[in-house]
C-alpha atoms as a PDB file:
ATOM      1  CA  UNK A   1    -153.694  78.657 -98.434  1.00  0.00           C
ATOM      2  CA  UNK A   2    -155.476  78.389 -95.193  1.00  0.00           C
ATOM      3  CA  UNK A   3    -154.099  77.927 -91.893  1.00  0.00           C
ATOM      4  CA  UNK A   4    -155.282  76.913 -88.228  1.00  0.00           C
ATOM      5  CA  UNK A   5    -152.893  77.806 -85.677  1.00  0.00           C
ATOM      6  CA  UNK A   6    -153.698  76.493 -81.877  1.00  0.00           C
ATOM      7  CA  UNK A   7    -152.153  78.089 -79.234  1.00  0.00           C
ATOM      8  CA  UNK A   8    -152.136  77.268 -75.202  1.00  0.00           C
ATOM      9  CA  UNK A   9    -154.224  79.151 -73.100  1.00  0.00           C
ATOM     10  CA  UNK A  10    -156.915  81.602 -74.083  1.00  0.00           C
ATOM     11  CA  UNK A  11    -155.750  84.917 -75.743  1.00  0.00           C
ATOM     12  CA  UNK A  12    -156.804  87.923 -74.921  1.00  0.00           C
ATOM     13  CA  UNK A  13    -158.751  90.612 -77.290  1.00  0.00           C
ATOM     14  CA  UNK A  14    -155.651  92.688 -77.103  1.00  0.00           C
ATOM     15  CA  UNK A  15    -153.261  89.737 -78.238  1.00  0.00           C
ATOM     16  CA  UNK A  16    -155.954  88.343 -80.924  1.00  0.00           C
ATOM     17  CA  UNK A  17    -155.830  91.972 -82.121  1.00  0.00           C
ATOM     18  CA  UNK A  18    -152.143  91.416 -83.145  1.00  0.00           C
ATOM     19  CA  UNK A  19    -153.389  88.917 -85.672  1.00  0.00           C
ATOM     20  CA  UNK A  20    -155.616  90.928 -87.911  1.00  0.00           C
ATOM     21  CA  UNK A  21    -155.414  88.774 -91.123  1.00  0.00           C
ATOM     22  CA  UNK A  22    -156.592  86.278 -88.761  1.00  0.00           C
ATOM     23  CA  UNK A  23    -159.901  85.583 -87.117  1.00  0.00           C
ATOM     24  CA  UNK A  24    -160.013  83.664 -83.544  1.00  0.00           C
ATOM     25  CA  UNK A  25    -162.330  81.850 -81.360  1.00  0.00           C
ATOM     26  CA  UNK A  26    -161.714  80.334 -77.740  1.00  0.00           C
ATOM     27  CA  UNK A  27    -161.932  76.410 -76.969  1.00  0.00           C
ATOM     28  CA  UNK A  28    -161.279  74.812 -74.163  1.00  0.00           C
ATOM     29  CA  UNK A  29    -157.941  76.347 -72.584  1.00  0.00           C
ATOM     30  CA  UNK A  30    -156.730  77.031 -76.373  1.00  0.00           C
ATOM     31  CA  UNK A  31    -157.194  79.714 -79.077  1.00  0.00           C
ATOM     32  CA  UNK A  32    -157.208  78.886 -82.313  1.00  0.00           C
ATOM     33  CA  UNK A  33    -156.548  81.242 -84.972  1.00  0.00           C
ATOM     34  CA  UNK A  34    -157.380  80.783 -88.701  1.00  0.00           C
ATOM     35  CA  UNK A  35    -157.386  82.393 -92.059  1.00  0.00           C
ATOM     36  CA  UNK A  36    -155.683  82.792 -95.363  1.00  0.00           C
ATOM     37  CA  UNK A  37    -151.968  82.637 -95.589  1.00  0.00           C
ATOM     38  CA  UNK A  38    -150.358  84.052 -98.827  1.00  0.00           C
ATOM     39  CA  UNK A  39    -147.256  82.221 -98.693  1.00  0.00           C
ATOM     40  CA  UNK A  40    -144.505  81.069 -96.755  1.00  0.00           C
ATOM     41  CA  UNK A  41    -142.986  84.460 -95.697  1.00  0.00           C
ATOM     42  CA  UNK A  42    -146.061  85.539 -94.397  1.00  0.00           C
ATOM     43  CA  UNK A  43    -146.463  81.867 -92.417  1.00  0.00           C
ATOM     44  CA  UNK A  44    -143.232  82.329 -90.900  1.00  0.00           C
ATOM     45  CA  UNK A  45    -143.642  86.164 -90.278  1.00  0.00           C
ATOM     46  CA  UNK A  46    -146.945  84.809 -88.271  1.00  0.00           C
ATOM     47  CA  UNK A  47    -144.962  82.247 -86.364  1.00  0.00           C
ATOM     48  CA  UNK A  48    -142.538  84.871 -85.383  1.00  0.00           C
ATOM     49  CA  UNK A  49    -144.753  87.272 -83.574  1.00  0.00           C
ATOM     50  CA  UNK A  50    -146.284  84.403 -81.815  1.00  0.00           C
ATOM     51  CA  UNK A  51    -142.726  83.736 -80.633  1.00  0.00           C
ATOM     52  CA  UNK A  52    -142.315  86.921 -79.623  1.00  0.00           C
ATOM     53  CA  UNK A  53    -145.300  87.159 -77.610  1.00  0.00           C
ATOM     54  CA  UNK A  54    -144.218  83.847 -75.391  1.00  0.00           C
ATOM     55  CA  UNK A  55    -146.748  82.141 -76.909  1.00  0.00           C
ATOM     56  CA  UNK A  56    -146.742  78.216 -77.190  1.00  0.00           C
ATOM     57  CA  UNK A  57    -147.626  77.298 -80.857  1.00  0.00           C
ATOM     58  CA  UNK A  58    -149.673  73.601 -79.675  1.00  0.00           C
ATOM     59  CA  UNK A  59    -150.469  72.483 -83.495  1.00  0.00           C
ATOM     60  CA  UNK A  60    -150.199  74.407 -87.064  1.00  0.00           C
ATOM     61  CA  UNK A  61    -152.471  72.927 -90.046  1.00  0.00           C
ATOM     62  CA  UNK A  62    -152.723  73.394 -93.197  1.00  0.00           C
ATOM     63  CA  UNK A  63    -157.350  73.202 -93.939  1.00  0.00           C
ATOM     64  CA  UNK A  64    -158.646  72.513 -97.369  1.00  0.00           C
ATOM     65  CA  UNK A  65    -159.445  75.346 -99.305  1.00  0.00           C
END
């Protein structure tokens, strides 16, 4: 499965770097994060750290493989 995750504000290199298993790019006062998920442990182990790192999750989709 792949996932696009949108978050507030533009992330810095250090912070994208806590993502590895997912790649990033910066739009307009958001970052959006994207890449495979392997299942649902893995999804919720991703929303976790972004809760941890006081960020503010602004949309999660699923993308067509």
């Amino acid at each position: 499965m792949r996932y696009e995750i949108r978050v507030d504000g533009e992330m810095s290199r250090t912070m994208t770097q806590a993502f590895p298993e997912l790649e990033s790019s910066v739009r307009t006062a958001q970052t959006v994060l994207f890449g495979q998920v392997n299942d649902e442990a893995q999804l919720y182990g991703l929303l976790s750290r972004l809760q941890s790192l006081g960020l503010h999750v602004m949309e999660m989709r699923r993308l067509p493989e």
